[in-house]
C-alpha atoms as a PDB file:
ATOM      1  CA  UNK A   1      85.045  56.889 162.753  1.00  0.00           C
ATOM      2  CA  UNK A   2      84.668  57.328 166.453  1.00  0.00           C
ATOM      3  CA  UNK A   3      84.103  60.860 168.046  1.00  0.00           C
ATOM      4  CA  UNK A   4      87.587  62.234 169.122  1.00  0.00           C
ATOM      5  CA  UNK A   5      88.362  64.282 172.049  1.00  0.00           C
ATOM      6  CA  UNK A   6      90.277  67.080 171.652  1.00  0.00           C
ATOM      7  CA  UNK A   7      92.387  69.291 173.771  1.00  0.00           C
ATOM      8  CA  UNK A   8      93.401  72.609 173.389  1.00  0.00           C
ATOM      9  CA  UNK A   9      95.606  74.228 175.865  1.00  0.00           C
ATOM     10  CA  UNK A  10      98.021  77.219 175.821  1.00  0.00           C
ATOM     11  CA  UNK A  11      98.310  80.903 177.184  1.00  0.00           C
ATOM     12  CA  UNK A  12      95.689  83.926 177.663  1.00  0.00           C
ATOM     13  CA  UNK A  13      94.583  85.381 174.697  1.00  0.00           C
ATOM     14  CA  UNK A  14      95.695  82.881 172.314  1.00  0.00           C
ATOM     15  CA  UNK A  15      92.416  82.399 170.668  1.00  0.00           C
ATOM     16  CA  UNK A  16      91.531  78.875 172.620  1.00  0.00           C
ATOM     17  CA  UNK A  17      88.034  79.578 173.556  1.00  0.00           C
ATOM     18  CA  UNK A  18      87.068  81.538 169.786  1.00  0.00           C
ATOM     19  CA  UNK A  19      88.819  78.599 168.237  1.00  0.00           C
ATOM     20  CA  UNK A  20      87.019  75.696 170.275  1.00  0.00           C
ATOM     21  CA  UNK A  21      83.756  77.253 169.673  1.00  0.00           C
ATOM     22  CA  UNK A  22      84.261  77.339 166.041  1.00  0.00           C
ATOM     23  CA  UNK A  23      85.901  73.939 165.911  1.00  0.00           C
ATOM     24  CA  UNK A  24      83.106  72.511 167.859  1.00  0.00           C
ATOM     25  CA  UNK A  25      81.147  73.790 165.452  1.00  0.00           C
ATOM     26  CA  UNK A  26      82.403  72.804 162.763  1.00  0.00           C
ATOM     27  CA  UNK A  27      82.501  69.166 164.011  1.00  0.00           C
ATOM     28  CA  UNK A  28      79.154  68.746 165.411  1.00  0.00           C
ATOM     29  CA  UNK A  29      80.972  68.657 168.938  1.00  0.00           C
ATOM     30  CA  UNK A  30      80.729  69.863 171.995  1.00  0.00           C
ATOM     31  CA  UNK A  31      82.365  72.167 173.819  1.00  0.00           C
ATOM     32  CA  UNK A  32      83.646  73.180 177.085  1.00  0.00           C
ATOM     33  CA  UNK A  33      85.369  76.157 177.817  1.00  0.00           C
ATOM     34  CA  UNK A  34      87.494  75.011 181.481  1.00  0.00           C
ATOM     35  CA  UNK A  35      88.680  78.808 181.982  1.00  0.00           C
ATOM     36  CA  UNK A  36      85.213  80.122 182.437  1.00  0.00           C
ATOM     37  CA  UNK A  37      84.711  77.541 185.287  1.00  0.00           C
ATOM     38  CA  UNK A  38      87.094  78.493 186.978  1.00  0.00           C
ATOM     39  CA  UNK A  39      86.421  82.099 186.336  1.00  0.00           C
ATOM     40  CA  UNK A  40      83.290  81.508 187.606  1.00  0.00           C
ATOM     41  CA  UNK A  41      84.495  80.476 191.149  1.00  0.00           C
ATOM     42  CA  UNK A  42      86.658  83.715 190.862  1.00  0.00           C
ATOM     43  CA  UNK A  43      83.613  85.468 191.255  1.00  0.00           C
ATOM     44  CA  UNK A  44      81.783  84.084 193.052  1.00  0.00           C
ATOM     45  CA  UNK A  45      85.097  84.237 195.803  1.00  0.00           C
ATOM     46  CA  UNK A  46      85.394  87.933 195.016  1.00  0.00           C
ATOM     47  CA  UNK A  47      81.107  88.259 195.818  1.00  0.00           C
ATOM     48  CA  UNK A  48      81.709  86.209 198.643  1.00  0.00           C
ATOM     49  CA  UNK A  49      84.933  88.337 199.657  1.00  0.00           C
ATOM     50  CA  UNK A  50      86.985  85.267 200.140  1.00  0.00           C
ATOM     51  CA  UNK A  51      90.650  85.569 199.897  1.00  0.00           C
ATOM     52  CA  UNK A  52      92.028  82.910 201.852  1.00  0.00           C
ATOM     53  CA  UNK A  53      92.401  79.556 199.691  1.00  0.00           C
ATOM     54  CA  UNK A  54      90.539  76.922 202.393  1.00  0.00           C
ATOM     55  CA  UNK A  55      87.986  79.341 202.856  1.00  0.00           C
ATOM     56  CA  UNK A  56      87.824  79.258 198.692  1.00  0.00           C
ATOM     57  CA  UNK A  57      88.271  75.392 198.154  1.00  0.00           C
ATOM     58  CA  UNK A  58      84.950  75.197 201.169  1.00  0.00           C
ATOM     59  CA  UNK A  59      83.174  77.669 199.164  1.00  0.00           C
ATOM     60  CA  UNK A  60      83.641  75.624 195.710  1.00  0.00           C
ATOM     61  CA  UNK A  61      83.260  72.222 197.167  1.00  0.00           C
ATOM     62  CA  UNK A  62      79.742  73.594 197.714  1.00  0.00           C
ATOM     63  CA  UNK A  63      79.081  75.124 194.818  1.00  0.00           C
ATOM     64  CA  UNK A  64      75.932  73.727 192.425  1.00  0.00           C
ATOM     65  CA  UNK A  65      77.690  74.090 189.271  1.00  0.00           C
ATOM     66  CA  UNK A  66      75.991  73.439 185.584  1.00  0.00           C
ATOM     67  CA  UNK A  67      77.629  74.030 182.134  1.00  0.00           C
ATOM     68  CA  UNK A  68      75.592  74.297 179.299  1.00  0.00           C
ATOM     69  CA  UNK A  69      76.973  74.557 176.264  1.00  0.00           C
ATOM     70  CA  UNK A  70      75.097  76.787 173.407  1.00  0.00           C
ATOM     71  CA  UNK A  71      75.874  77.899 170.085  1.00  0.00           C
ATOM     72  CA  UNK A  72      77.638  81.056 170.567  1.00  0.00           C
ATOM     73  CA  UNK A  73      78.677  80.962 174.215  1.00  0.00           C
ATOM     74  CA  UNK A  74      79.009  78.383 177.167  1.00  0.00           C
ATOM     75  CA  UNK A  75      76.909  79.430 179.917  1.00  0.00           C
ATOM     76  CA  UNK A  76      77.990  78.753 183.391  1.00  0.00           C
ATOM     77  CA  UNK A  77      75.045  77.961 185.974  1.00  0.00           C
ATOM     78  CA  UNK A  78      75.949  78.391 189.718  1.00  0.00           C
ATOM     79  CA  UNK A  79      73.495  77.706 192.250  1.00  0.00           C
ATOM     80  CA  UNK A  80      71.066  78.346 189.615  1.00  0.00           C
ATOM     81  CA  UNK A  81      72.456  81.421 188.574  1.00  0.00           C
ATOM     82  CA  UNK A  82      73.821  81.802 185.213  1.00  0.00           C
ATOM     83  CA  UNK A  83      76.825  83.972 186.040  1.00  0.00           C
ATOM     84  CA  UNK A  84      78.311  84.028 182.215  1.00  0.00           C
ATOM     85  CA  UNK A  85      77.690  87.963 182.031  1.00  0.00           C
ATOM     86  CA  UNK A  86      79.967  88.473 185.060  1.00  0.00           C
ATOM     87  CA  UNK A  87      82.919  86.230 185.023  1.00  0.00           C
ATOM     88  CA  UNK A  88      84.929  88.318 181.764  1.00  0.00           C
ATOM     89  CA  UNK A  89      85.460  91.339 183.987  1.00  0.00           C
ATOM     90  CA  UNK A  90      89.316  92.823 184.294  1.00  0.00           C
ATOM     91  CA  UNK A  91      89.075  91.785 188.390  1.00  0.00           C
ATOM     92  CA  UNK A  92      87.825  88.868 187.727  1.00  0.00           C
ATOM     93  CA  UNK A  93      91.312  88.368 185.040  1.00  0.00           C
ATOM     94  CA  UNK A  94      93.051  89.745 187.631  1.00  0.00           C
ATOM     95  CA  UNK A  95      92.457  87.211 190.315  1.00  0.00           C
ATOM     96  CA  UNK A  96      91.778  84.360 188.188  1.00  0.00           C
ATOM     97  CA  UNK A  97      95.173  82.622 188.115  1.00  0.00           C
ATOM     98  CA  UNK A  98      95.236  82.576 191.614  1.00  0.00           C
ATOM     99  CA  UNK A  99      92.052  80.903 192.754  1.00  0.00           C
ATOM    100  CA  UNK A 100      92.658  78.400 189.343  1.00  0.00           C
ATOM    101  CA  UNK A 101      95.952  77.473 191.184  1.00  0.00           C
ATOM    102  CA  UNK A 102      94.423  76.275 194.478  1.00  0.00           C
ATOM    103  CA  UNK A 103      94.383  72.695 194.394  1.00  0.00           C
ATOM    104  CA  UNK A 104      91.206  71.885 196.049  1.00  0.00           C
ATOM    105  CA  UNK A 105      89.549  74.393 193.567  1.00  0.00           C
ATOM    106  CA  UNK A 106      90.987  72.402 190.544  1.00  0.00           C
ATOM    107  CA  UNK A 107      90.232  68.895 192.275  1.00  0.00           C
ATOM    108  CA  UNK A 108      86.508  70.208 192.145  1.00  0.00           C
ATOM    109  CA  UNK A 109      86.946  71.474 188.740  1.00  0.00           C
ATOM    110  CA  UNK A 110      88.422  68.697 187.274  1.00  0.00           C
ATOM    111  CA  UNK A 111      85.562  65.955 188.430  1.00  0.00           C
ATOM    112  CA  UNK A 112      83.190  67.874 186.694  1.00  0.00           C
ATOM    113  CA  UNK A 113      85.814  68.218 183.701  1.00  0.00           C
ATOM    114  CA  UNK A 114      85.893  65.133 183.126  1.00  0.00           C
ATOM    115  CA  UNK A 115      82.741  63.540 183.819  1.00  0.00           C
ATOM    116  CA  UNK A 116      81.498  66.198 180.719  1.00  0.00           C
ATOM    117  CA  UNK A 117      83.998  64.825 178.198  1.00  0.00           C
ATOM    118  CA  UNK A 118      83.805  60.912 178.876  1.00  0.00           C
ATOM    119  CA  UNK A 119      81.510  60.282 175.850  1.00  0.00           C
ATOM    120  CA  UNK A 120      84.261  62.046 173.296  1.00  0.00           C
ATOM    121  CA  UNK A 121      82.886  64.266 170.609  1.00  0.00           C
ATOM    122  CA  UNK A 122      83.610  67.010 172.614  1.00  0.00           C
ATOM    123  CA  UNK A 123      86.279  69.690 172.489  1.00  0.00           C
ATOM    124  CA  UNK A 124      87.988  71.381 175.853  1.00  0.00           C
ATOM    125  CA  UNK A 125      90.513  74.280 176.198  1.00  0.00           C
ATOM    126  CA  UNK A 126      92.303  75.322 179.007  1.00  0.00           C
ATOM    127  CA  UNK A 127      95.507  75.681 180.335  1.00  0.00           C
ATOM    128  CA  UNK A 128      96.586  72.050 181.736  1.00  0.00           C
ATOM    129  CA  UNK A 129      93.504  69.556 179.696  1.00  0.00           C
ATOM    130  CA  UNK A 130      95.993  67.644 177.854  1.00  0.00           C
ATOM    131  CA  UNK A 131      98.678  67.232 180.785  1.00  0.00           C
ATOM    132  CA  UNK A 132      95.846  66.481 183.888  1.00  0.00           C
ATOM    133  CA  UNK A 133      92.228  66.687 182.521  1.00  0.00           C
ATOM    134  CA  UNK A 134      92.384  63.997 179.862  1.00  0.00           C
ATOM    135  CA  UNK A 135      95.896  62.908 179.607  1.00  0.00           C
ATOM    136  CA  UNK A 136      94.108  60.598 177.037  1.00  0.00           C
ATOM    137  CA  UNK A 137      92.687  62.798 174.598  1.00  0.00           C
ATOM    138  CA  UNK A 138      92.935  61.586 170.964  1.00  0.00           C
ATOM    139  CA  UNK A 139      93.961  64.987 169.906  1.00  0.00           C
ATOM    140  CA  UNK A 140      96.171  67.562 172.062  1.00  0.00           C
ATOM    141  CA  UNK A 141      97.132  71.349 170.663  1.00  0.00           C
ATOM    142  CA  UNK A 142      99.617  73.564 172.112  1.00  0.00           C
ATOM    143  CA  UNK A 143      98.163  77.011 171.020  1.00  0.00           C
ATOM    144  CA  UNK A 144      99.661  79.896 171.485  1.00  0.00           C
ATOM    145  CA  UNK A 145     101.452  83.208 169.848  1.00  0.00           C
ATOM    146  CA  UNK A 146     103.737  86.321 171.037  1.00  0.00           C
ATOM    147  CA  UNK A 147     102.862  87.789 174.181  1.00  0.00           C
ATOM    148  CA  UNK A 148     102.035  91.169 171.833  1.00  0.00           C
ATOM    149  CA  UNK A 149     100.133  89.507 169.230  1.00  0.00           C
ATOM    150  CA  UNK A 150      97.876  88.297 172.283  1.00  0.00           C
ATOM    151  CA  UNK A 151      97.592  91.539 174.007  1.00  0.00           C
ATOM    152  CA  UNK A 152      96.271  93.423 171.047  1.00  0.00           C
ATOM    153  CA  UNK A 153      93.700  90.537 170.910  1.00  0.00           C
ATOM    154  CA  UNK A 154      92.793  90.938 174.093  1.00  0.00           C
ATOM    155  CA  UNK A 155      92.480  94.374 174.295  1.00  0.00           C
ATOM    156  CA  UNK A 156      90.613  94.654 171.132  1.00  0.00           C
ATOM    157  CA  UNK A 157      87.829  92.381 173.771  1.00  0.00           C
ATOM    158  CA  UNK A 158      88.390  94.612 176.892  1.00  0.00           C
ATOM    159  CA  UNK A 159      87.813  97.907 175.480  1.00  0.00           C
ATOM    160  CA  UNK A 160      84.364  97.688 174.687  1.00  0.00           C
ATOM    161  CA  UNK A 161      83.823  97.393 178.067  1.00  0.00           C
ATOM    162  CA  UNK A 162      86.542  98.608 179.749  1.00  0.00           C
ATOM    163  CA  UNK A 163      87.340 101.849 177.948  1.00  0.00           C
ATOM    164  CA  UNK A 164      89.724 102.851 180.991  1.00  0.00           C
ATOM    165  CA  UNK A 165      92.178  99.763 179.665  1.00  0.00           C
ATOM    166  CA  UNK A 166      95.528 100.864 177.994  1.00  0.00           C
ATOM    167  CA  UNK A 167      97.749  98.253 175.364  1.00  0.00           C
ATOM    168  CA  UNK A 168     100.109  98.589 178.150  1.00  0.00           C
ATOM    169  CA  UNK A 169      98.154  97.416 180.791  1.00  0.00           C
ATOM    170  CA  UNK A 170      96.465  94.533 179.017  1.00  0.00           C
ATOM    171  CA  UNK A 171      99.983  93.458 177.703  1.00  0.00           C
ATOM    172  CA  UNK A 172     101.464  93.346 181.557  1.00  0.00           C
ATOM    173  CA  UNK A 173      98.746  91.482 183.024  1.00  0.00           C
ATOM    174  CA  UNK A 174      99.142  88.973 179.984  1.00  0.00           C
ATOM    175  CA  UNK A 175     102.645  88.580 180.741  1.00  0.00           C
ATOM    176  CA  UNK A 176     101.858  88.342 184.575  1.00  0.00           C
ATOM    177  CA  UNK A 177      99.226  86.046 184.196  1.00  0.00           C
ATOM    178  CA  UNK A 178     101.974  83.680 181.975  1.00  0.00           C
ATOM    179  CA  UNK A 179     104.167  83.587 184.599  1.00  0.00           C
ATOM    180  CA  UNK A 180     101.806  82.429 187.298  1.00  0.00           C
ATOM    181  CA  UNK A 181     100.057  80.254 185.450  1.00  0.00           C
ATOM    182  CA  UNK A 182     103.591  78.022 184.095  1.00  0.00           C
ATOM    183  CA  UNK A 183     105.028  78.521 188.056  1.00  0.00           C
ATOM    184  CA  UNK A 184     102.054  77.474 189.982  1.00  0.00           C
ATOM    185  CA  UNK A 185     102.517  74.455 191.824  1.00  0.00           C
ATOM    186  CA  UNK A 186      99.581  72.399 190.923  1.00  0.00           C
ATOM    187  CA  UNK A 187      98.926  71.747 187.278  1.00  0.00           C
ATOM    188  CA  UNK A 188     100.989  74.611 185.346  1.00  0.00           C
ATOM    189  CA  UNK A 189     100.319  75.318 181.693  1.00  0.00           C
ATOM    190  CA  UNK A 190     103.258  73.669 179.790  1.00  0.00           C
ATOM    191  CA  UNK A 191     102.584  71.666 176.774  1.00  0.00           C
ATOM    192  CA  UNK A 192     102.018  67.854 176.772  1.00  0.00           C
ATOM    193  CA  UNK A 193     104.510  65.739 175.330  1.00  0.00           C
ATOM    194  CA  UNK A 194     102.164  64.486 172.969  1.00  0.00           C
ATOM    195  CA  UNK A 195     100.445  67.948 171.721  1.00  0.00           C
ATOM    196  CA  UNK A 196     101.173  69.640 168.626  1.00  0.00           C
ATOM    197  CA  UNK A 197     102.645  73.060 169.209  1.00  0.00           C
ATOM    198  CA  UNK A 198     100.176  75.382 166.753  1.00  0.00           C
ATOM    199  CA  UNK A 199     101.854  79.470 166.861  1.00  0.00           C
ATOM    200  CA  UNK A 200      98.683  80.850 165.375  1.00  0.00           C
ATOM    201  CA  UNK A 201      99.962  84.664 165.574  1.00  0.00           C
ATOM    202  CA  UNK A 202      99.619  84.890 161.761  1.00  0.00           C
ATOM    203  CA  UNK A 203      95.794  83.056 161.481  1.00  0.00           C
ATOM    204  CA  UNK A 204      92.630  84.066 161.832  1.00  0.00           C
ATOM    205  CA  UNK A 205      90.637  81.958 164.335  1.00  0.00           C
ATOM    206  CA  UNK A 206      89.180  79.852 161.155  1.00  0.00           C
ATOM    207  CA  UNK A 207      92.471  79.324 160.351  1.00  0.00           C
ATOM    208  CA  UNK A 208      93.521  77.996 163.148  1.00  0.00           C
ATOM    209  CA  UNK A 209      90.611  75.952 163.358  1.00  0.00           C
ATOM    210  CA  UNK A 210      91.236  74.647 159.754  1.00  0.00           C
ATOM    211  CA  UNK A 211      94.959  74.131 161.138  1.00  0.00           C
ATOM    212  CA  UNK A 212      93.390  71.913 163.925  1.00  0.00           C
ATOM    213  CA  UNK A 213      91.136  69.848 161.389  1.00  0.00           C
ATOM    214  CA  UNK A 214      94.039  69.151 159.153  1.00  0.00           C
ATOM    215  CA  UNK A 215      96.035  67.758 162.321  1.00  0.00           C
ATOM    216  CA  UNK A 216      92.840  65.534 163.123  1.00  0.00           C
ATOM    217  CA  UNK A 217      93.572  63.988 159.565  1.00  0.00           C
ATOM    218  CA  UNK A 218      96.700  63.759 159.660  1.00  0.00           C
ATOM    219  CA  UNK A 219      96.387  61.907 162.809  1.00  0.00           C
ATOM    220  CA  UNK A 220      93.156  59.614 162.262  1.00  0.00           C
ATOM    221  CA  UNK A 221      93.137  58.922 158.457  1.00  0.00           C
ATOM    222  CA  UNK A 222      89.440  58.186 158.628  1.00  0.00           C
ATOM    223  CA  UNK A 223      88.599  61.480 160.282  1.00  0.00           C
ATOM    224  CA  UNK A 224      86.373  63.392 158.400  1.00  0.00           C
ATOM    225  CA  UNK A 225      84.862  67.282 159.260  1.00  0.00           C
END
């Protein structure tokens, strides 16, 4: 049985990245987490104190960037600098959609996208991989749950951290950041024709991996994980 590329896209906080890594995992795969790519070119606009999007897009185009995947956590390399510690911060969530919605930025971002998952056996999340990154995966998933459900998750991550962070803050910029990302102009989240809508409000993230296996099979009758 041939390695299968699979795609997981769907909203913040629905679990994508926990559930890749586990799936990944599980498979002997690897895995790519897209939204930390472009969160690192959030940051590295915000260090820069860029704001206006061909100043952003000149700034990325030049940009040295290395993913390297490990067992707990994708690490993003810029310029030599592995910026992973830095690129989960609430201003970096905050600005995020924007920069992600430039379409030089996600020209960039996608090259390197897809050049990563050309040998299959690999496993990418985002919000558009399925509908623009590999229209061709073997296996797409919709994931996603209530805007509440995800929130709580979310802020269960943030407050660690981020003490200052209310439920009703984290829930607004959830719902904000839905709205940008399925009305930006350039690839917006929606789900691919092809991809199985998963609501994984009422899993745990081994659940919803185990959900995601049992669609492989169901798919590929040869698949085994």
């Amino acid at each position: 049985m041939k390695k299968l590329s699979i795609a997981i896209d769907g909203p913040a906080g629905a679990g994508k990245s926990s559930v890749s890594k586990i799936l990944a995992a599980r498979l002997g795969y690897a895995y790519l987490d897209t939204g930390a790519m472009y969160r690192a070119v959030t940051y590295e606009a915000l260090e820069s104190k860029l704001d206006k999007p061909e100043d952003i897009v000149s700034m990325t185009k030049k940009l040295d960037m290395e993913v390297k995947p490990d067992k707990d956590v994708m690490h993003v390399i810029v310029d030599g600098k592995d910026v992973t510690p830095y690129i989960r911060t609430p201003e970096v969530s905050s600005h995020v959609s924007e920069v992600s919605a430039i379409g030089g930025v996600r020209t960039a971002m996608v090259a390197i996208q897809r050049k990563q998952a050309e040998k299959g056996g690999i496993v990418l999340d985002g919000r558009d991989i399925g509908t623009t990154v590999l229209p061709k995966a073997d296996v797409k998933i919709f994931l996603t749950a209530s805007v509440h459900t995800r929130a709580v998750r979310r802020f269960k991550e943030l407050t660690e951290g981020h003490p200052e962070m209310t439920m009703e803050d984290v829930e607004k910029e959830i719902s904000r950041r839905d709205y940008l990302d399925s009305h930006r102009d350039i690839s917006p989240l929606k789900q691919a024709e092809d991809a199985v809508l998963l609501d994984n409000g009422d899993l745990t993230l081994e659940g919803t991996a185990e959900a995601i296996i049992h669609i492989c099979r169901s798919r590929f009758p040869g698949f085994d994980a």
